[in-house]
Structure formats: C-alpha cells, structure tokens
Protein backbone atom coordinates (compact mmCIF):
# COMPACT_ATOMS: atom_id res chain seq x y z
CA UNK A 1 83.67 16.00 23.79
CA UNK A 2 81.96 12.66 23.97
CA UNK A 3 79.11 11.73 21.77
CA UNK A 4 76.63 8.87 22.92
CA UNK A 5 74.21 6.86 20.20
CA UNK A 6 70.77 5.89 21.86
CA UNK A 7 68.77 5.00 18.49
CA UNK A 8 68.62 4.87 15.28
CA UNK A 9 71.57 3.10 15.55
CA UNK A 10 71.61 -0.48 13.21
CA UNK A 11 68.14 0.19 13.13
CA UNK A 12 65.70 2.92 11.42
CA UNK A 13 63.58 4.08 14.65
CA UNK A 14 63.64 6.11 17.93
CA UNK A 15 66.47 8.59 16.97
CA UNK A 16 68.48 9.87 20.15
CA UNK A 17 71.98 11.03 20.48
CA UNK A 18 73.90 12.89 23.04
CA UNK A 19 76.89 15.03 22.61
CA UNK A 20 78.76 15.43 26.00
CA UNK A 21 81.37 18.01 26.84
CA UNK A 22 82.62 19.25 30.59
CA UNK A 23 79.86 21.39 30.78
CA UNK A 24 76.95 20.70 28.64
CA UNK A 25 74.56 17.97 27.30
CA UNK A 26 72.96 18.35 24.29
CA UNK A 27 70.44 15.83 22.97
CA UNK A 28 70.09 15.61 19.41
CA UNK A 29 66.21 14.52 18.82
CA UNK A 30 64.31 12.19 20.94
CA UNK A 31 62.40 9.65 18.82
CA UNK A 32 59.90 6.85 19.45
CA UNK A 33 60.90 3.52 18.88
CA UNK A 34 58.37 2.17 16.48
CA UNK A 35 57.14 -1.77 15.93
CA UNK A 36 55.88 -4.46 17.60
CA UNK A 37 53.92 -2.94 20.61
CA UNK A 38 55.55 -5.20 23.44
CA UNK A 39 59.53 -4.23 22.13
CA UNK A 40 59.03 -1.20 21.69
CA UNK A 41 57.32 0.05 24.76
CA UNK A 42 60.32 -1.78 26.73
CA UNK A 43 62.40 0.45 24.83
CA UNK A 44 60.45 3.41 24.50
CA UNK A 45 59.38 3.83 28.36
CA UNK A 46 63.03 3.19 29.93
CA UNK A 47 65.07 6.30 29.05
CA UNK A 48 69.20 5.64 28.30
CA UNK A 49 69.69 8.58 30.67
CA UNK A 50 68.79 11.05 33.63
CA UNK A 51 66.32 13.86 31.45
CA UNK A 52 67.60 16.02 34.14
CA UNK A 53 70.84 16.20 33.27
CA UNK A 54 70.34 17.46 29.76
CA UNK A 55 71.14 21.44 28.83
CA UNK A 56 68.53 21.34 25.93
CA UNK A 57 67.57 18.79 23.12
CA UNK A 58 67.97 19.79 19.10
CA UNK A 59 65.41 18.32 16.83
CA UNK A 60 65.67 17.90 13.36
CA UNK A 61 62.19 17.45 12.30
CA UNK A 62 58.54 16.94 13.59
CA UNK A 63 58.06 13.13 12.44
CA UNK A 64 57.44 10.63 15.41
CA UNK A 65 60.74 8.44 15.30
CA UNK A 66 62.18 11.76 15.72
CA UNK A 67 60.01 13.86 18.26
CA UNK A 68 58.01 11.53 19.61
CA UNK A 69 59.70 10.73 23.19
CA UNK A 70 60.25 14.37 23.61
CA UNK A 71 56.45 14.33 26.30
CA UNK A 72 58.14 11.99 28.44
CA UNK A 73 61.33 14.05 28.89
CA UNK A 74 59.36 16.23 30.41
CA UNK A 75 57.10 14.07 32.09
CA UNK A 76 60.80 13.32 33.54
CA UNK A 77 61.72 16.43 34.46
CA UNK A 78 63.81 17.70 31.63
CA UNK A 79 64.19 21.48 32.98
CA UNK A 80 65.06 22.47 29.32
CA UNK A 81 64.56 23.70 26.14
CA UNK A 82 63.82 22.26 22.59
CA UNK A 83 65.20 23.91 20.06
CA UNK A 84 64.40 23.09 16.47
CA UNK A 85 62.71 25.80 13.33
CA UNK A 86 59.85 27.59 13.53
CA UNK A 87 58.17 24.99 10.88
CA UNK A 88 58.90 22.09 13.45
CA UNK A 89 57.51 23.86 16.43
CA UNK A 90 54.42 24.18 14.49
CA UNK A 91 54.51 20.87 13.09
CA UNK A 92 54.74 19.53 16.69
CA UNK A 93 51.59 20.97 17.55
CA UNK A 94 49.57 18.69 15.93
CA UNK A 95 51.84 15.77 15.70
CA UNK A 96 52.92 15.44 19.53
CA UNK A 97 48.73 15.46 20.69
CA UNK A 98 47.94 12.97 18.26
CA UNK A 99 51.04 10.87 19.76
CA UNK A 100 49.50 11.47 23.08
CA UNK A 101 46.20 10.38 22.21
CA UNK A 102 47.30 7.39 20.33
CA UNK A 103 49.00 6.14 23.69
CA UNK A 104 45.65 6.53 25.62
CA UNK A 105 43.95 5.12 23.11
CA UNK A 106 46.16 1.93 22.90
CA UNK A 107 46.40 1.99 26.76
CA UNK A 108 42.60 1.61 27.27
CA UNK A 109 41.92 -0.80 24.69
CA UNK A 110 44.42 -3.20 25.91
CA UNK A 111 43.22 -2.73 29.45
CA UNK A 112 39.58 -3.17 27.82
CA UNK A 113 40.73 -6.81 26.54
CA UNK A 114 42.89 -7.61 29.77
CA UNK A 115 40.00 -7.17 31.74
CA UNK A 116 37.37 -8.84 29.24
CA UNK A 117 39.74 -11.89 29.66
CA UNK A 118 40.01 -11.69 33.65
CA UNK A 119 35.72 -12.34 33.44
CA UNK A 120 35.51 -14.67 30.58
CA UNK A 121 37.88 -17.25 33.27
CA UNK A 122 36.13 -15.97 36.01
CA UNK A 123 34.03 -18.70 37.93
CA UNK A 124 30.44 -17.21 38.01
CA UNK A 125 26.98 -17.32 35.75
CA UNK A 126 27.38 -16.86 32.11
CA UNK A 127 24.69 -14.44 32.64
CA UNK A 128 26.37 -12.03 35.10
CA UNK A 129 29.33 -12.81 33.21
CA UNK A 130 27.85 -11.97 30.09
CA UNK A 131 26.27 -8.38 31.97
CA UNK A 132 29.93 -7.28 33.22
CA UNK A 133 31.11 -7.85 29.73
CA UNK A 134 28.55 -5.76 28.64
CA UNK A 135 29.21 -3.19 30.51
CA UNK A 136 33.09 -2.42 29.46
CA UNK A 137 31.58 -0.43 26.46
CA UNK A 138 29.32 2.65 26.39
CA UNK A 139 28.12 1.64 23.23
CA UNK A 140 29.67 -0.14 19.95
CA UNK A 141 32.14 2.09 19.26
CA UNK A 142 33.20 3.80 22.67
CA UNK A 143 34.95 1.91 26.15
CA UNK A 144 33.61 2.62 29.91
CA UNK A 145 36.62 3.31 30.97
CA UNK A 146 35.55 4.35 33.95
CA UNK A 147 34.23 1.01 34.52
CA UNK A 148 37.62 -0.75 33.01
CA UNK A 149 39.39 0.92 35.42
CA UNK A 150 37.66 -0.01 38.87
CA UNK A 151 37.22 -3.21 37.58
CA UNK A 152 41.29 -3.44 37.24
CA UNK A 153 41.23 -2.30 40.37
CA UNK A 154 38.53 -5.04 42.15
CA UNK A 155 40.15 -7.38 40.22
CA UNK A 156 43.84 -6.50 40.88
CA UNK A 157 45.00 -6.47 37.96
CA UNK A 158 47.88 -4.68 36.31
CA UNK A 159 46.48 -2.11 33.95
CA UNK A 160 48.27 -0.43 30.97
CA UNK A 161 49.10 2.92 31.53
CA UNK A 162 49.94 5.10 28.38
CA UNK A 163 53.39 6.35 27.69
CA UNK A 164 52.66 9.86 28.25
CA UNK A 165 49.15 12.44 28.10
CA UNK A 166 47.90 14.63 26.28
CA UNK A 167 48.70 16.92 29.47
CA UNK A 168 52.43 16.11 29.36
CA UNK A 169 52.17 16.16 25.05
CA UNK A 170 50.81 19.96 25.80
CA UNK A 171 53.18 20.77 28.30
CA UNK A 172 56.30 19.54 26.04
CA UNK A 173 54.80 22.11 23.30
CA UNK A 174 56.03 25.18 25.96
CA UNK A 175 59.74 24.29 26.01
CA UNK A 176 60.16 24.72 22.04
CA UNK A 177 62.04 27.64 21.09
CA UNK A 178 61.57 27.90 17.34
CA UNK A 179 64.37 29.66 14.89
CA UNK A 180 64.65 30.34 11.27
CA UNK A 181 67.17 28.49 8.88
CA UNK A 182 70.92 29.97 8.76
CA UNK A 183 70.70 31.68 12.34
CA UNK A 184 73.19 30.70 15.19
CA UNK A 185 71.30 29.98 18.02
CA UNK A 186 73.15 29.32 21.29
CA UNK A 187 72.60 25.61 22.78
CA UNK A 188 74.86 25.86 25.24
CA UNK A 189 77.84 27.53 27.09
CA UNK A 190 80.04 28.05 24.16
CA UNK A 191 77.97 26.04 21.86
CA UNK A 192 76.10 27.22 19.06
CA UNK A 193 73.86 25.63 16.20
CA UNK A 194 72.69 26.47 12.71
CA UNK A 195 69.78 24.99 10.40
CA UNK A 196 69.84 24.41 7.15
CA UNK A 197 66.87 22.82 5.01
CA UNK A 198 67.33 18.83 4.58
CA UNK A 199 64.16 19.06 2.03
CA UNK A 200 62.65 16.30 3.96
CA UNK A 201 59.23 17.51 5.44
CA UNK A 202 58.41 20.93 6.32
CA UNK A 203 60.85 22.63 8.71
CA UNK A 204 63.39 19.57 8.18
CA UNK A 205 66.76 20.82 9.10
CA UNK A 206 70.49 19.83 9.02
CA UNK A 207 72.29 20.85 11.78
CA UNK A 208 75.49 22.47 12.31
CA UNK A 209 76.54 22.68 16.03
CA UNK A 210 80.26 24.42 16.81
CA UNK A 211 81.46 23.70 20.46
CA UNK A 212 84.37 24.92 21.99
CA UNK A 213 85.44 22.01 25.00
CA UNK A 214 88.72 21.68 26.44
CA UNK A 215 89.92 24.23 24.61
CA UNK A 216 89.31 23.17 21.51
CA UNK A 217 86.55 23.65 18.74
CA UNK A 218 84.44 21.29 17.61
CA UNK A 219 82.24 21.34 14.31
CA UNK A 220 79.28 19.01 13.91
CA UNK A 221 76.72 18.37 11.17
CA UNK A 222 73.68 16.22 11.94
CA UNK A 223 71.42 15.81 9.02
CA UNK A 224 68.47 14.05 10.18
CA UNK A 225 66.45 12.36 7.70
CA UNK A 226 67.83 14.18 4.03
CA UNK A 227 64.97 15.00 1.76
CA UNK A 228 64.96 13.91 -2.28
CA UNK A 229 65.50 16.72 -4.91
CA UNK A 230 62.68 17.88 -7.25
CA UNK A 231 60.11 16.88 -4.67
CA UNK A 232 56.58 19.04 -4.85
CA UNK A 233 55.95 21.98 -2.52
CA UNK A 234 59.23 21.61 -0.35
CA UNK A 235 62.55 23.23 -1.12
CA UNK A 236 65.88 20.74 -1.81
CA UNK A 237 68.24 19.76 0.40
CA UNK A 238 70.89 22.39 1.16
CA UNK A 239 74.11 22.16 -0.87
CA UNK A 240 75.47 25.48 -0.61
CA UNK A 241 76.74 25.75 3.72
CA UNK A 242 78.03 28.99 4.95
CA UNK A 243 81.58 29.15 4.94
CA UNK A 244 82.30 28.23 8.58
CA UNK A 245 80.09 25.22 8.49
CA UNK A 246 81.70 23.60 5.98
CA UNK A 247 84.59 22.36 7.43
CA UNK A 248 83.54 19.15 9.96
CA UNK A 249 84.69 17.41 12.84
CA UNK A 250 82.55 14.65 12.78
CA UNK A 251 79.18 14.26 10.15
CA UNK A 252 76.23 11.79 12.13
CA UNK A 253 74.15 10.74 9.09
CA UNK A 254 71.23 8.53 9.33
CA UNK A 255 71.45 6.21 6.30
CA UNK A 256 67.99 4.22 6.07
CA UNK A 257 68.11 4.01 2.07
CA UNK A 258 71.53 4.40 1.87
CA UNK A 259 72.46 1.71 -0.38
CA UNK A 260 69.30 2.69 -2.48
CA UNK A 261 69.29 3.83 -5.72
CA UNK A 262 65.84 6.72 -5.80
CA UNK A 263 64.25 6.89 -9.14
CA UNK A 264 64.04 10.48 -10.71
CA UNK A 265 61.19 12.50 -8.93
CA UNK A 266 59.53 13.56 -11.92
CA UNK A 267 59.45 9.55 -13.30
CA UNK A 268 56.66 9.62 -10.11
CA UNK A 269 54.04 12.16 -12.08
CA UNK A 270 53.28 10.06 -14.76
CA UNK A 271 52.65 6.67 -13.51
CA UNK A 272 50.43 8.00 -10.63
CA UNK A 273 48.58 9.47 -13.73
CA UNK A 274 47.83 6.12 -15.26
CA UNK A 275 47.11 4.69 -12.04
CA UNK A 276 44.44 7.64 -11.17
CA UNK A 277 43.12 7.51 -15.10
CA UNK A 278 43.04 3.40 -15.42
CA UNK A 279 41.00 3.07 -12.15
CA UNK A 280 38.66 6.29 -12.79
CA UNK A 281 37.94 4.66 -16.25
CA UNK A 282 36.69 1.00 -14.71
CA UNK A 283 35.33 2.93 -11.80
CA UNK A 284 37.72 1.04 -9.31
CA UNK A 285 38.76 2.55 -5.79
CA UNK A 286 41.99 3.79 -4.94
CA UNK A 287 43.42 4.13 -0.95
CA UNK A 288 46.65 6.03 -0.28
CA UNK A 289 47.38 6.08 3.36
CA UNK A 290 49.30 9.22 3.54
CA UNK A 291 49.63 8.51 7.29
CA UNK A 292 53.02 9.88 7.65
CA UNK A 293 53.00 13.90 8.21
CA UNK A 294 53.88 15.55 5.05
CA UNK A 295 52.94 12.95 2.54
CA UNK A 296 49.32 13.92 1.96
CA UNK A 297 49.77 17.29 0.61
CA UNK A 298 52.72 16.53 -1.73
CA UNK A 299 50.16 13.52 -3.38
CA UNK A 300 47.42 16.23 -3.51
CA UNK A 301 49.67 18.61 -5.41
CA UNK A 302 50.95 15.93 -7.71
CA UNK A 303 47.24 15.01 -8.57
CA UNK A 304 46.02 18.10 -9.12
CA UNK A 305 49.05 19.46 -11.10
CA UNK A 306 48.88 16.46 -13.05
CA UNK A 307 45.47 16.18 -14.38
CA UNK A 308 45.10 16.57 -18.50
CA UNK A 309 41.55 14.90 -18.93
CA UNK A 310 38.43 16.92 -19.43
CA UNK A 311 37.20 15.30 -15.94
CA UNK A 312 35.84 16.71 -12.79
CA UNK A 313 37.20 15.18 -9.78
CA UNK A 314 35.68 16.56 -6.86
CA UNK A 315 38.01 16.87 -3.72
CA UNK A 316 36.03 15.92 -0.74
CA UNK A 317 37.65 16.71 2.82
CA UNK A 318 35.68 14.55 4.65
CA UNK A 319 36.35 15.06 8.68
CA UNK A 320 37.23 18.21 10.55
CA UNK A 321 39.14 16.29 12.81
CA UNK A 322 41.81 15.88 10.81
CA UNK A 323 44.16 18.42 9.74
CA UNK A 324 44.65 17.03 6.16
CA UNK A 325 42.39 14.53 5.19
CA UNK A 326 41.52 14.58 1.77
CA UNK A 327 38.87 12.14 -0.15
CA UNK A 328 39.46 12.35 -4.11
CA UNK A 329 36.55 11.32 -5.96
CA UNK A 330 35.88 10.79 -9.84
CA UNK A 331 32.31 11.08 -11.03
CA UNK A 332 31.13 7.99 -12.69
CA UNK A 333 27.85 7.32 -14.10
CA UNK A 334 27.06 5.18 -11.30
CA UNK A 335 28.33 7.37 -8.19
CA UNK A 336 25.72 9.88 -7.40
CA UNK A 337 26.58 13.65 -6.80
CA UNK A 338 26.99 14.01 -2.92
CA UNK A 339 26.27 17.65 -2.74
CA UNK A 340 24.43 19.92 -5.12
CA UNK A 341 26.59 23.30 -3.80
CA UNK A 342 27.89 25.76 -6.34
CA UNK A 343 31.97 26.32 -6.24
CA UNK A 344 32.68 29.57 -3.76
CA UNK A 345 34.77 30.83 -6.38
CA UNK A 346 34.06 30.71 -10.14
CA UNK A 347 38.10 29.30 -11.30
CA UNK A 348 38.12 27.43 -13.95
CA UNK A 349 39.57 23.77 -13.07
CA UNK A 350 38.99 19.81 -13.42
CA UNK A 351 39.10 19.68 -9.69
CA UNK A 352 36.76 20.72 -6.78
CA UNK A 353 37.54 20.41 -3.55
CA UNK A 354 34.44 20.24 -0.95
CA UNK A 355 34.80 20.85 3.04
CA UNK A 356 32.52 18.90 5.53
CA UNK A 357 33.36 21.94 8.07
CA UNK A 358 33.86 25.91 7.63
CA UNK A 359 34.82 26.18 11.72
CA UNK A 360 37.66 23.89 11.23
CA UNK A 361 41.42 24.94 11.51
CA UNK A 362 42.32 23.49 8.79
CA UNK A 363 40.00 25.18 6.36
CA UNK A 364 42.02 28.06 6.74
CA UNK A 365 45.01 26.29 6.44
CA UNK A 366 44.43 24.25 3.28
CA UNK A 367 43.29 27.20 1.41
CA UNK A 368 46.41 28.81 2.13
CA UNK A 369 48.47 26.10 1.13
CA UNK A 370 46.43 26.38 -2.10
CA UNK A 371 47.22 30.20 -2.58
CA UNK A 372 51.07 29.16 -1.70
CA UNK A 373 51.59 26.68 -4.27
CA UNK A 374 49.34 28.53 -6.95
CA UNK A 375 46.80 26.24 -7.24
CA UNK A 376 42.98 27.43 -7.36
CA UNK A 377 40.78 25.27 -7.72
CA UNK A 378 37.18 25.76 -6.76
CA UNK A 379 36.55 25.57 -2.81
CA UNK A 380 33.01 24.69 -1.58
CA UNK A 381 31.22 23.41 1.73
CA UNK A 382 29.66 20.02 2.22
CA UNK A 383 27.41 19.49 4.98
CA UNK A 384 28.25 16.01 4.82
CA UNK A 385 31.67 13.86 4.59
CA UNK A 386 31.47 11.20 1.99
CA UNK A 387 31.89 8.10 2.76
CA UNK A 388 35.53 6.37 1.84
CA UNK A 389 33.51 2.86 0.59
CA UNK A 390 32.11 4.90 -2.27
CA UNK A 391 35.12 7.05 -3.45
CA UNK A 392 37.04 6.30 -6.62
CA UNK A 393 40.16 8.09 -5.22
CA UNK A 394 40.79 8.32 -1.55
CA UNK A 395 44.02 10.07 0.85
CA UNK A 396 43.87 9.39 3.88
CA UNK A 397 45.66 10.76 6.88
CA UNK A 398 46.14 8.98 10.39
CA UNK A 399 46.40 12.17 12.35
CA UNK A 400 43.74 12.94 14.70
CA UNK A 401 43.56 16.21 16.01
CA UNK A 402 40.94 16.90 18.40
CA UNK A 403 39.35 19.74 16.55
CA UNK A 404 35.38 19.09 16.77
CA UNK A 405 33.66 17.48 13.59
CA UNK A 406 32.16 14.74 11.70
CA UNK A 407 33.91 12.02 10.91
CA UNK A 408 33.34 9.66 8.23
C-alpha cells in the first residue's frame, strides 16, 4: 500500500490524499485550494492525477477545502463514487452549488474588467468608447454577459472560464452514497471504511479504512478536521472506537491548531454576552460573518440560550436565498419596529425570530432545528427583510442558494 499527499500538506487548504494498493485507489477528500485568486486557481484547476483512475473518493466533511474540487472530478471523468455520511451528502447540497456559482460569478466579473480594459486602450471616440462600456452591464448591479462574451470573442481575447458549473456541481451531487456513523461500508475490493463523529460540523467524520494488499492488512484512521468538546448543538469528538479500529497502521491527522492551546468552550458564553449587552445598551451594530457552513447556527444557539435581560430581540431572517441567514436586532428607542405582526405561536421568550419568506426551504428547516435543540421562541412572517445598516446585531452567512427571494 502506497499513500500519496496532494494538500493540506505544510499548508491548511485543498485537502487530497490517495491511498494506493495493487488494485484500488481511494481518494481521501478533494478540497479547494483557497487564497489569493491567481495561486490558487493554478493549483486548483491542474489535478495531481488521472480522476479516472480512482475506485471512489472518502470525504470527511462538507466544508470547501474539503469537498470543494470534488465537481471537477467529475467534470474529469471520475466514473466513481463518493462516499461520506448521510449529514455530508446533505450538507453538499447546498454547499457544492454555491461553490459552483461563486466560480461563475468570479469568472464573469473578471472577464467584465478584462474586457472594460481592452476598450478603455482601444483607439476610437471617447463617446463610442464610453457607449461599449456602457453596455457590459444590464443595469448597476447585473453584467451583459452575453455582450462580455462576444466582445471577448471580436476582440480575441482570452476569457476566464469558471472552474466548474453549476451543471457539473449538480451532477457531482449523484455519485454520493451517504452512510450512517459506525457502519462498514465497502470502498473497495477488500477494503472497507467506518465513520465516527469528529464533532466538527454536522456529519464530520473520522475515518477508519481496513485494507487487505499483498496479503497483508492494513488499518487507517483519517480524522479530518477534529471538532472541540462542549461545543453547542453538535455531538463531541469520538473517544470510544470499536474494538477493531483501535489498533492503527498509520493515523493522517490534519494539525492546523495543533500547537494551540483552545480556551474552555463554555469561557465563549459569557463574553459574547457582554459584547451583545454593551453594544445593545449604546445602540452600536454588531457583524458576525458566519460565512463558514456550520458557524451560524451554533452563534444563534449561544445567543439565544444566553440571554438573561428582560429584552426583546427580534430575530429577523432577512433573504430567502440563503439557507441560514439570520439578522439579530435589539429594539432601541431610536430603531423603529419593522413589522407590526403578532408571534405565530404565543411562547413566552426575549427573542422573536421574523421570516421575510414562508415558501422558502429553509423555513422549514430552521424551525426544525428549533424543535431539535429545544428552543421555542416565537416564529413570525415579515413581508420585508430588514436592512443590515440598521440592525444592532447582525449574522450573516455567505452561502447563496438559489432558492427565489428578496434579498436585503
């Protein structure tokens, strides 16, 4: 058995490793290199490897570093499967489109500034000039890129094409085979693996892959990224292994904050308290850009099971594009009520949470991550998102899923 180290590797991005034996190749996540846009799309668009040659690819969790080359595999004709738990399949769903859309996104805006820069140097009127310019956008907010692309093409220019679609993001979701925690599923001829919870985000797992090659056998652990204990919401990392996993050939452990000493969890509660209760009472703003999947909910839980004051903070969710945004905002004397709309159920609690959208997805889904974690505060619909600038306590989340919906 070889074992091959294609990221992550003296550095904290684009996770990839392959385990090799006369038979099989296994790939062990398939993350995107993350950074400066120009290094890490050299990296991230050459693969280490043939994609055909792999047996299947194991994924430890749904974040981007660690799923978020797994479109182009296919796009290269990887023939097969991803196996990872059910919570990561589902996870993926949302997080793999978004990744998708981000590299259109970035594709046509820099192909919107190449272009802008071709006819600023071109030789011609500053009027025309001025016209063509005008023309790249649809309006303030939204490209032609209809018209950026046959101007590349006129031009000759070399456009920016994105990493991979949303096409090839969609077609990545078929190959995932999702399994529950402490089940052997087989990887490979002779070659099993196990997951066990890492307490990172939902569906994390540690991995525990026995291989018989060369008649011998072979047991692995990879942990992916290992969760904190006493965290909100998700369980701890596992401690107890079954028996026959406990014993290990070789142990690949990512160690980002290894040499970090991690203040207590429940230190946390408190001084986000103060925070939230200093800046409520001058009326300040507060921005947390709970970008990274998993964050937002575990800050909403900590604010809402950490609230002692007699004060109403209405809990705004302010785009049904999204499927966790959250706005937090404190009444002050000097913020106006956004929406006049009786609670749809009568509990008795300092926080209110309002939804700019009863079609969306995630309505569903945030009130039963409510009902899962025992919360119950009053749930009510908002016609209208509120707008960030006047919020005294603001999450934000940088997914966006194409669910349809205002946006703030």
């Amino acid at each position: 058995m070889q074992v091959s180290f294609y990221g992550a590797v003296r550095e904290v991005t684009g996770s990839m490793h392959l385990l090799s034996t006369e038979r099989d190749r296994i790939l062990l996540d398939c993350g995107m290199f993350q950074g400066r846009r120009r290094e890490t799309r050299d990296k991230n668009t050459v693969m280490p490897f043939d994609p055909r040659i792999l047996t299947n690819v194991v994924l430890s969790h749904a974040h981007i570093d660690h799923s978020g080359r797994l479109p182009l595999l296919v796009k290269n004709d990887f023939a097969g499967r991803i196996i990872s738990t059910r919570a990561t399949a589902a996870a993926c769903e949302y997080l793999l489109p978004d990744s998708a859309h981000i590299q259109e996104s970035d594709a046509q805006y820099l192909n919107y500034k190449m272009v802008r820069s071709a006819l600023q140097k071109m030789e011609r009127s500053k009027k025309k000039g001025k016209k063509q310019i005008r023309s790249l956008k649809k309006n303030k907010h939204q490209l032609n890129v209809d018209r950026i692309n046959d101007l590349i093409d006129s031009l000759d220019l070399e456009g920016v094409t994105p990493l991979y679609s949303a096409e090839d993001a969609e077609e990545a979701l078929t190959r995932f085979d999702g399994n529950p925690y402490r089940y052997p599923v087989t990887i490979g001829d002779g070659i099993t693996c196990t997951f066990y919870d890492a307490g990172h985000i939902l569906g994390s797992a540690i991995s525990i892959i026995r291989a018989r090659d060369n008649g011998r056998n072979y047991t692995i652990g990879f942990t992916g990224d290992i969760g904190r204990f006493d965290k909100p919401i998700l369980e701890d990392p596992t401690l107890e292994f079954d028996e026959a996993d406990r014993e290990l050939d070789l142990l690949i452990m990512e160690s980002t904050y290894g040499d970090r000493q991690h203040e207590p969890v429940v230190n946390l509660k408190p001084r986000l308290k103060q925070v939230l209760v200093d800046t409520y009472d001058r009326g300040g703003t507060i921005m947390i850009p709970s970008f990274a999947f998993g964050a937002e909910p575990r800050s909403f839980f900590m604010f809402c099971t950490n609230s002692t004051r007699k004060v109403t903070f209405p809990i705004f969710r302010c785009s049904s594009t999204v499927p966790w945004p959250l706005i937090l905002r404190g009444y002050s004397s000097n913020i106006p009520k956004p929406t006049t709309r009786k609670p749809m159920r009568p509990f008795s609690s300092r926080v209110k949470i309002h939804f700019s959208s009863r079609r969306s997805v995630s309505w569903v889904q945030f009130k039963n991550l409510l009902r899962s974690i025992r919360i119950k505060p009053p749930i009510s619909w908002c016609p209208h998102p509120v707008c960030v600038r006047r919020a005294a306590f603001c999450i934000t989340c940088g997914i966006k899923y194409t669910i349809p919906g205002i946006r703030c």
